[in-house]
Protein backbone atom coordinates (compact mmCIF):
# COMPACT_ATOMS: atom_id res chain seq x y z
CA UNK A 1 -52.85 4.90 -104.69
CA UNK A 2 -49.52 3.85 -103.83
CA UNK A 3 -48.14 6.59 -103.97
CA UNK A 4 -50.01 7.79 -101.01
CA UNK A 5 -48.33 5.78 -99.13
CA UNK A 6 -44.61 6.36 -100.61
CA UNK A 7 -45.32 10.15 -100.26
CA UNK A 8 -46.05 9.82 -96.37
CA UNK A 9 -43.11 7.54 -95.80
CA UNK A 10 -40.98 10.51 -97.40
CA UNK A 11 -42.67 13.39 -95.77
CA UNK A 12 -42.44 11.70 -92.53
CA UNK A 13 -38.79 11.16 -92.57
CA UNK A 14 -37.57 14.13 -92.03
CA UNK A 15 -39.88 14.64 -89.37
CA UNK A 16 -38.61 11.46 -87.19
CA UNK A 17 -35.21 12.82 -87.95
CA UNK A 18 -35.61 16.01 -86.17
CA UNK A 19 -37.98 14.74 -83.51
CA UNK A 20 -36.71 14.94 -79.70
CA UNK A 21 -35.64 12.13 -77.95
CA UNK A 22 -38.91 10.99 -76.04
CA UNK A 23 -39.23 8.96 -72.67
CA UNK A 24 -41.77 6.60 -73.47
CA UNK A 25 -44.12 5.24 -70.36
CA UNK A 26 -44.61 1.53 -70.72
CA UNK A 27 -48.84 1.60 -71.32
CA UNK A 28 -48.54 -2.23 -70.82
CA UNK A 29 -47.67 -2.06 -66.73
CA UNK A 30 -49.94 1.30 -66.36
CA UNK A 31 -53.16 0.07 -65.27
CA UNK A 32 -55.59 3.86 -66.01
CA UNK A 33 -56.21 4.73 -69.69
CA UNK A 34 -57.45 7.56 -70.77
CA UNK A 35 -60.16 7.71 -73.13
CA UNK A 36 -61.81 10.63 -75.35
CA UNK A 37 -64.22 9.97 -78.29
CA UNK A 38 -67.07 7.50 -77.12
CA UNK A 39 -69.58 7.73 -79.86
CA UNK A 40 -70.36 3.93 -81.64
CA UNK A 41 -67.28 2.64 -82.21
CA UNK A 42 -65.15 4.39 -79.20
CA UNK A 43 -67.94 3.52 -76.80
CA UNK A 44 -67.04 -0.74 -77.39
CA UNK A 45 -63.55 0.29 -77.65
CA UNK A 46 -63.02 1.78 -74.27
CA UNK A 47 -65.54 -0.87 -73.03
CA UNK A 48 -63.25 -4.10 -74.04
CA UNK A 49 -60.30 -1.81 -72.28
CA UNK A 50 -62.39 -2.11 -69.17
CA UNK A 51 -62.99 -5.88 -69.80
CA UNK A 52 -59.40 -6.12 -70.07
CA UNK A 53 -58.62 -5.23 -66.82
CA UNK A 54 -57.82 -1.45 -67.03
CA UNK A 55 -59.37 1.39 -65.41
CA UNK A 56 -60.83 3.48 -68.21
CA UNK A 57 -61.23 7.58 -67.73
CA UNK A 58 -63.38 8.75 -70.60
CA UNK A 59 -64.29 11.77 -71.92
CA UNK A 60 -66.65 13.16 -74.80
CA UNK A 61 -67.68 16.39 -75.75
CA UNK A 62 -71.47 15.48 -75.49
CA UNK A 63 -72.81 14.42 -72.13
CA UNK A 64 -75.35 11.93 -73.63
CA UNK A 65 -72.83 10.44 -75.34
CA UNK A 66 -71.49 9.39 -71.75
CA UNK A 67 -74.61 9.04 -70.20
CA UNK A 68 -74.92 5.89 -72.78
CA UNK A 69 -71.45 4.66 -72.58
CA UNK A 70 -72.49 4.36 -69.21
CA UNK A 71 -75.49 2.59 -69.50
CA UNK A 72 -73.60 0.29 -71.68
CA UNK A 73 -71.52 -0.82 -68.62
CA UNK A 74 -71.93 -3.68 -66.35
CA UNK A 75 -72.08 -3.37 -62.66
CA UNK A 76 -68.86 -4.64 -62.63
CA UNK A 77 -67.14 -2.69 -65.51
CA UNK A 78 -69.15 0.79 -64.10
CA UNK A 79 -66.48 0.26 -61.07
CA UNK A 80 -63.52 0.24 -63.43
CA UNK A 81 -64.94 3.33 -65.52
CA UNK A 82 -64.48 7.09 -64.18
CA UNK A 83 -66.40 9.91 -66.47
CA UNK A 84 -64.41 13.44 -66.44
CA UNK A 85 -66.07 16.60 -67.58
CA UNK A 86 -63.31 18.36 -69.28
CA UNK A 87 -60.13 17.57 -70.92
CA UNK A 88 -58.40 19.60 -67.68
CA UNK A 89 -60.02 17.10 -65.58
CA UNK A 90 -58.81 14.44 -67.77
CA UNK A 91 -55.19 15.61 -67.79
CA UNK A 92 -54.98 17.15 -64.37
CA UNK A 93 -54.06 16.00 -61.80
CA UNK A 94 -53.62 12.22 -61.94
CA UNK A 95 -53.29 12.39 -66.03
CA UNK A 96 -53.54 8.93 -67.06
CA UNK A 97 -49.89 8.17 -68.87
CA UNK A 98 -51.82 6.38 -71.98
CA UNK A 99 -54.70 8.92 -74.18
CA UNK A 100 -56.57 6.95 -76.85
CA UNK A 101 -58.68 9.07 -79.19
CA UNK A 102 -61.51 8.12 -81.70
CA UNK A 103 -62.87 11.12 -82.93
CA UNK A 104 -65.33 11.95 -86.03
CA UNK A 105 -62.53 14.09 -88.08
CA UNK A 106 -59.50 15.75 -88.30
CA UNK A 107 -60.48 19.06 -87.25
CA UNK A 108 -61.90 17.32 -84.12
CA UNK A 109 -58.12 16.15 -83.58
CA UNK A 110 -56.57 19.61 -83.75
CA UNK A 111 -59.13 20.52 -81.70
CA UNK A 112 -58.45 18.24 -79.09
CA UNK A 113 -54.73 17.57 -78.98
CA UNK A 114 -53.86 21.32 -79.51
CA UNK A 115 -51.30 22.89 -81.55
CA UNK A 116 -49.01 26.11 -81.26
CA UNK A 117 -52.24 28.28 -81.85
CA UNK A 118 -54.65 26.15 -79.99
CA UNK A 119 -55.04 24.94 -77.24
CA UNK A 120 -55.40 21.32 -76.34
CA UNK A 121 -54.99 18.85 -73.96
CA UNK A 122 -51.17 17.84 -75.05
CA UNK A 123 -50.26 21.65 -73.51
CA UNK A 124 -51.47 20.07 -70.13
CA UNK A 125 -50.10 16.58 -70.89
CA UNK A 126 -46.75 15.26 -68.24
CA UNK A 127 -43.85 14.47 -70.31
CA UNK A 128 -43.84 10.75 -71.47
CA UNK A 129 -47.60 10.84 -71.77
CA UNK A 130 -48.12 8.62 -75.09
CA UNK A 131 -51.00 9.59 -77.46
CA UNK A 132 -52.93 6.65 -79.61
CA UNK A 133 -55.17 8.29 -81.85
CA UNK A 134 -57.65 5.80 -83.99
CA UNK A 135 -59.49 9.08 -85.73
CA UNK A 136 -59.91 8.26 -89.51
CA UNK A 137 -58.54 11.63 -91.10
CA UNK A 138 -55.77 12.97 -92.73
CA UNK A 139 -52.48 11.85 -92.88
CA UNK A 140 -51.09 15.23 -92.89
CA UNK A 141 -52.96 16.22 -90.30
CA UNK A 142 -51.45 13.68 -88.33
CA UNK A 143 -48.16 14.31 -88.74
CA UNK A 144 -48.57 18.08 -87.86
CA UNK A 145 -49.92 16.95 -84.80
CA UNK A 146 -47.40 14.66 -84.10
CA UNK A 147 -44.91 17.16 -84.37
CA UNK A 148 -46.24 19.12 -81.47
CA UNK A 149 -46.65 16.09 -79.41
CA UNK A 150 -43.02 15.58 -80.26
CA UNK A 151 -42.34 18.87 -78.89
CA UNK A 152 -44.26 18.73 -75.15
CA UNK A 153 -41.59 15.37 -74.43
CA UNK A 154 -44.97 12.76 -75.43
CA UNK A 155 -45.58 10.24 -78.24
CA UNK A 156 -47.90 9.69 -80.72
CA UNK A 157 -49.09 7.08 -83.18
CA UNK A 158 -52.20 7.52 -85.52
CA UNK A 159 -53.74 3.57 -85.31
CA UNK A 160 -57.24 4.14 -87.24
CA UNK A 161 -59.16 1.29 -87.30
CA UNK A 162 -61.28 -1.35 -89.79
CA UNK A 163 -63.60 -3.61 -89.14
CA UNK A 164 -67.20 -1.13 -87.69
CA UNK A 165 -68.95 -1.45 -85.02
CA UNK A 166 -69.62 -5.29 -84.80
CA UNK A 167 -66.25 -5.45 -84.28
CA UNK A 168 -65.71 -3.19 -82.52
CA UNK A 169 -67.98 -4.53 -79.92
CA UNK A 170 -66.36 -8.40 -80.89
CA UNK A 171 -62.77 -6.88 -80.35
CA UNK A 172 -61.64 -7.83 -83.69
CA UNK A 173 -60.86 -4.75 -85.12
CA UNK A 174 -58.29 -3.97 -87.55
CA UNK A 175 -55.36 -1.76 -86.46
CA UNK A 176 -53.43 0.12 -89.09
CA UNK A 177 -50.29 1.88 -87.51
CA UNK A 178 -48.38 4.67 -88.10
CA UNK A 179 -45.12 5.82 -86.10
CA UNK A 180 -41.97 4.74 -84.37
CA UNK A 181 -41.42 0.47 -83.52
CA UNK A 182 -40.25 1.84 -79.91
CA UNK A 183 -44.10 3.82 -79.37
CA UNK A 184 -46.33 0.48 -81.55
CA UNK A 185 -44.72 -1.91 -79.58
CA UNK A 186 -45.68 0.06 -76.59
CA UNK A 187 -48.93 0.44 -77.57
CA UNK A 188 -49.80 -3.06 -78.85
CA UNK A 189 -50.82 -4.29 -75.19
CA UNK A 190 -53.72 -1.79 -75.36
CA UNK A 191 -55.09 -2.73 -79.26
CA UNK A 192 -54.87 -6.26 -78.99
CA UNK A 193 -57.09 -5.60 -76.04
CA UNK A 194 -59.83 -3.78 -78.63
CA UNK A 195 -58.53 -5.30 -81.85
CA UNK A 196 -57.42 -8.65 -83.81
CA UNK A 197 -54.81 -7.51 -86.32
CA UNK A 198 -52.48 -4.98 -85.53
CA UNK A 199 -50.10 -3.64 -89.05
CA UNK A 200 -47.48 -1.63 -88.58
CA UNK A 201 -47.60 0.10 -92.00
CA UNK A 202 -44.76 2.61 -91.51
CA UNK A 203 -43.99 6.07 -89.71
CA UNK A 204 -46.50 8.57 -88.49
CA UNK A 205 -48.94 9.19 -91.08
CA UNK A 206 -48.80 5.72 -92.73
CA UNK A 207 -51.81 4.18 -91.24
CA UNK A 208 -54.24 6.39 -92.39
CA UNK A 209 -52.82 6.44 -95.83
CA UNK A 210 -53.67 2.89 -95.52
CA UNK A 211 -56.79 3.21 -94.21
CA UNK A 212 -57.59 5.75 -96.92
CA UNK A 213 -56.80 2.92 -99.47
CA UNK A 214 -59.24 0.56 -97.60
CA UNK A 215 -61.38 3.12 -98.00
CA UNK A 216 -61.69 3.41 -101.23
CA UNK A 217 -61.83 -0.10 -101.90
CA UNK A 218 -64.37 -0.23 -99.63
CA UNK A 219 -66.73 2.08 -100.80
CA UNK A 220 -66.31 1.02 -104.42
CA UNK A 221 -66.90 -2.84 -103.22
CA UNK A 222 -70.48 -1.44 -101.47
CA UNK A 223 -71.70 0.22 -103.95
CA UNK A 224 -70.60 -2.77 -106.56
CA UNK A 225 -73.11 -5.44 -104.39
CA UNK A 226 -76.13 -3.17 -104.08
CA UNK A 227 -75.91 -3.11 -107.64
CA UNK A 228 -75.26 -6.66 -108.06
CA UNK A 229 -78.25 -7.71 -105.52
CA UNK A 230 -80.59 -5.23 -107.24
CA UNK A 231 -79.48 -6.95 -110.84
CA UNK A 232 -80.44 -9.91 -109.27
CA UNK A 233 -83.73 -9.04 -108.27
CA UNK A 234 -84.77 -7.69 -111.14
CA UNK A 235 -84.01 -10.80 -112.87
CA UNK A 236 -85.86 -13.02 -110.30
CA UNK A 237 -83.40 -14.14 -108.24
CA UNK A 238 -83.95 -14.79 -104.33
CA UNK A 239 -81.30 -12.54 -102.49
CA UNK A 240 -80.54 -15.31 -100.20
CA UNK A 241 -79.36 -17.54 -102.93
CA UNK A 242 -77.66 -14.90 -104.87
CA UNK A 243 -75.64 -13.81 -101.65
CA UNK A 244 -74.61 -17.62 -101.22
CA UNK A 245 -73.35 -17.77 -104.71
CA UNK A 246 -71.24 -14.40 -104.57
CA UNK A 247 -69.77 -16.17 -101.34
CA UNK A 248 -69.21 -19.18 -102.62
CA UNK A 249 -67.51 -17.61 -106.06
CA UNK A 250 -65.16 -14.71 -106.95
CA UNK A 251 -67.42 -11.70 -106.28
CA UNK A 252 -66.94 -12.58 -102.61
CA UNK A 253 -66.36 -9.59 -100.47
CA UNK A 254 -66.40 -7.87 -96.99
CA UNK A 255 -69.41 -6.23 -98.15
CA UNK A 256 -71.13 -8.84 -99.46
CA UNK A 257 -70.01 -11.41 -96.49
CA UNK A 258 -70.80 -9.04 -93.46
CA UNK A 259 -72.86 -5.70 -94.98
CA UNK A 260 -74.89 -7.29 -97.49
CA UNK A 261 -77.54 -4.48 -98.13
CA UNK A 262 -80.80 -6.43 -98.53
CA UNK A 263 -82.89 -6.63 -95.71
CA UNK A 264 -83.58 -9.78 -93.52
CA UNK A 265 -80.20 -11.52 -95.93
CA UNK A 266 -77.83 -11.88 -92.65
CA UNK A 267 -79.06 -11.58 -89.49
CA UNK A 268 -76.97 -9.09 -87.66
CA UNK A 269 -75.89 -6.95 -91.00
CA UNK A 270 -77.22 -3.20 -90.42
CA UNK A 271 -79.71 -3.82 -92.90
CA UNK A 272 -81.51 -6.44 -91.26
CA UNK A 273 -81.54 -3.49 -88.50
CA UNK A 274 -83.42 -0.87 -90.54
CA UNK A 275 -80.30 0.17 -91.30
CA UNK A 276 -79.33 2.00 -88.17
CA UNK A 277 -76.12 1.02 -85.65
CA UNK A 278 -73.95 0.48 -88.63
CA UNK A 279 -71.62 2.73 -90.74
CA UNK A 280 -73.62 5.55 -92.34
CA UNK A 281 -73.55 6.94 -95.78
CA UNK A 282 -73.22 10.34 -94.90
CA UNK A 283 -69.84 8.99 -93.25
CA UNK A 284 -68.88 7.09 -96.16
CA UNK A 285 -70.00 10.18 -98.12
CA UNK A 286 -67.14 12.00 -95.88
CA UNK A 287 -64.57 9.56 -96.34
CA UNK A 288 -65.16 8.78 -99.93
CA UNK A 289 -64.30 12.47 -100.37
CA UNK A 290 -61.57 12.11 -98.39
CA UNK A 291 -60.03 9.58 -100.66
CA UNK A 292 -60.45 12.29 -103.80
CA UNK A 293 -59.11 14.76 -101.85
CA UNK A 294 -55.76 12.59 -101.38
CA UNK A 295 -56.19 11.45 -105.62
CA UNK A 296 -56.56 15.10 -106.61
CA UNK A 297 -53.21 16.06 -104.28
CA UNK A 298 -51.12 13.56 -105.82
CA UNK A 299 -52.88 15.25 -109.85
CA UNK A 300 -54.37 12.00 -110.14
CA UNK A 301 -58.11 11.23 -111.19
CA UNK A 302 -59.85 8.39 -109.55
CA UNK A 303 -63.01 7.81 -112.41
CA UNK A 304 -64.89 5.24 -110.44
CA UNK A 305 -64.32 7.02 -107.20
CA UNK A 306 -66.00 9.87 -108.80
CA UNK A 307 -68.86 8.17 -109.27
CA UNK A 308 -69.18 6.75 -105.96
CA UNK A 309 -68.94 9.94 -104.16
CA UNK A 310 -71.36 11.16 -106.32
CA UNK A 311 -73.65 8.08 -105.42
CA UNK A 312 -73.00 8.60 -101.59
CA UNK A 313 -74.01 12.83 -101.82
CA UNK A 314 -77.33 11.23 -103.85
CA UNK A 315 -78.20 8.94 -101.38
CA UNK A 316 -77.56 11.49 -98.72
CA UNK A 317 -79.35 14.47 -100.29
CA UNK A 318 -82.56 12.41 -100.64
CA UNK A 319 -82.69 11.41 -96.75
C-alpha cells in the first residue's frame, strides 16, 4: 500500500513542474468562505467556519440539504451564513477568494469544479481563487483537476478528512493534505478552524492516497470487532466488559474505542443511535472498493480486503 503513495508523489511531479506560477490570496485575512457540499459531515464543517468568525456562503445541490444546514444554525451564526442557489451565484459577482468542497465522490468533483469538457465553477472562478477540496475520491482524479485549476491562475489542495461526523461536529477532524507548502500553509487557518491534526502528506494527490490507506485499515479494523464482540457473546461474555478489556489490551482500536457496534456499549457511538447519523455501510461499501480499485492498479491483490468488501455488499444487499 505504499506504493500508492510513492506512485502519486511521482505522477505528481511532473505536474508541479509544469504548473503556472499562481497568485495565491491569503484565506487567513479574507473573512467570506465559500462553501459547497453540506450533507453530514460538510454541514458541521462549514458550521465551526461560522463559529470561527467567518462569513460562510454555502451551496448544495439539494435544497433540503440547506434548508437543514440552516436549521442547524444559531440565531447568531444564521447572520454570518448566506445560502446561494447556483454555483454562478456562488462565483459571481462577489466570488468568495477561498472554495471548500466536501462532496460524496469523485464524479461529483468533476462535476463541480469543471474541466476542459465541462463546465464548472473554476471556468467562472477570479484568478487567485484557492480551491480546498475534502471529497474522499481518487487521487487521480484529483490531480486532473488540479491541473485545470492550475490553468484558470487558482490553487488547489485535496485535504480529505478522518475522524466522521462526531468530529466533525467536535472540530477535531483529521486533515490529510495534498499539494504545494505555499497553498497548505495558506489554507491551514481555515482547517484548524474545522479540524485537530492537519498532515501534510506530500503533493497534490497524496492525501487521499493516505486516506485510502486509512481506509482500508479502517474497514478491516470494523469488521475485525463485530466479529470479536459477537465471539464474545456467544461465549457469554457481557459486551461492556469485553469492550473494556479490548481497551485496556492490544486489540484496542478506533473502532472499538469510538464505533463499537453493540448497542447501548458507548453512549454516543452510532449504534447506541439505531445506527443512523454515523458512517454508513453502503459508504464504506464504496470506499472499501475504492481501496481494491487502487490494489488492483498497482497488480496487487489485497485477500482480506476482498473479503471485507464482500462483507460490506452483504450487509448492504440485505437492507
Amino acid at each position: 500500500m505504499f506504493s500508492i503513495c510513492r506512485n502519486v508523489q511521482k505522477t505528481t511531479s511532473v505536474a508541479w513542474s509544469i504548473r503556472v506560477s499562481v497568485k495565491l490570496r491569503n484565506v487567513s485575512t479574507d473573512n467570506t468562505v465559500g462553501f459547497i457540499g453540506l450533507g453530514q459531515m460538510g454541514s458541521r464543517m462549514a458550521l465551526n467556519l461560522a463559529k470561527a468568525g467567518y462569513n460562510i456562503h454555502v451551496y448544495d445541490i439539494a435544497n433540503t440539504q440547506i434548508n437543514e444546514f440552516r436549521k442547524q444554525a444559531t440565531p447568531d451564526l444564521a447572520s454570518r451564513i448566506t445560502t446561494r442557489a447556483s454555483l454562478e451565484e456562488l462565483m459571481i459577482p462577489n466570488a468568495p477568494q477561498t472554495v471548500i468542497t466536501m462532496l460524496p465522490s469523485s464524479p461529483h468533483v468533476i462535476q463541480t469544479y469543471g474541466s476542459d469538457s465541462v463546465s464548472g465553477m473554476v471556468a467562472l472562478a477570479k484568478p487567485g481563487t484557492s480551491f480546498i477540496d475534502c471529497t474522499t475520491g481518487d487521487p487521480h482524479v484529483a490531480q486532473e483537476v488540479a491541473k485545470y485549476v492550475w490553468a484558470k491562475q487558482c490553487s488547489y489542495i485535496d485535504a480529505p478528512v478522518s475522524g466522521g461526523v462526531t468530529s466533525a461536529e467536535q472540530a477535531t477532524l483529521t486533515f490529510m493534505v495534498g499539494g504545494s507548502e505555499e497553498a497548505c500553509s495558506r489554507a491551514k487557518p481555515l482547517l484548524e478552524c474545522m479540524g485537530k491534526r492537519i498532515f501534510h502528506c506530500g503533493p497534490v494527490g497524496a492525501g487521499l492516497a493516505a486516506k485510502i490507506c486509512n481506509n482500508m485499515l479502517l474497514a478491516i479494523s470494523m469488521v475485525g470487532v463485530s466479529e470479536a464482540m459477537e465471539l464474545g457473546r456467544r461465549l457469554g461474555l457481557r459486551p461492556e466488559m469485553l469492550t473494556e478489556v479490548i481497551n485496556a489490551s492490544s486489540g484496542r482500536c478506533w473502532s472499538s474505542e469510538v464505533y463499537n457496534p453493540v448497542p447501548g456499549v458507548l453512549p454516543n457511538s452510532p449504534a447506541s443511535r439505531g445506527y443512523s447519523g454515523g458512517f454508513s455501510t453502503r459508504l464504506m461499501t464504496k470506499l472499501t472498493t475504492q481501496c481494491g480499485e487502487r490494489e488492483e492498479s498497482l497488480k496487487k491483490k489485497n485477500e482480506i480486503l476482498a473479503i471485507d468488501i464482500q462483507i460490506c455488499l452483504h450487509v448492504v444487499g440485505s437492507h
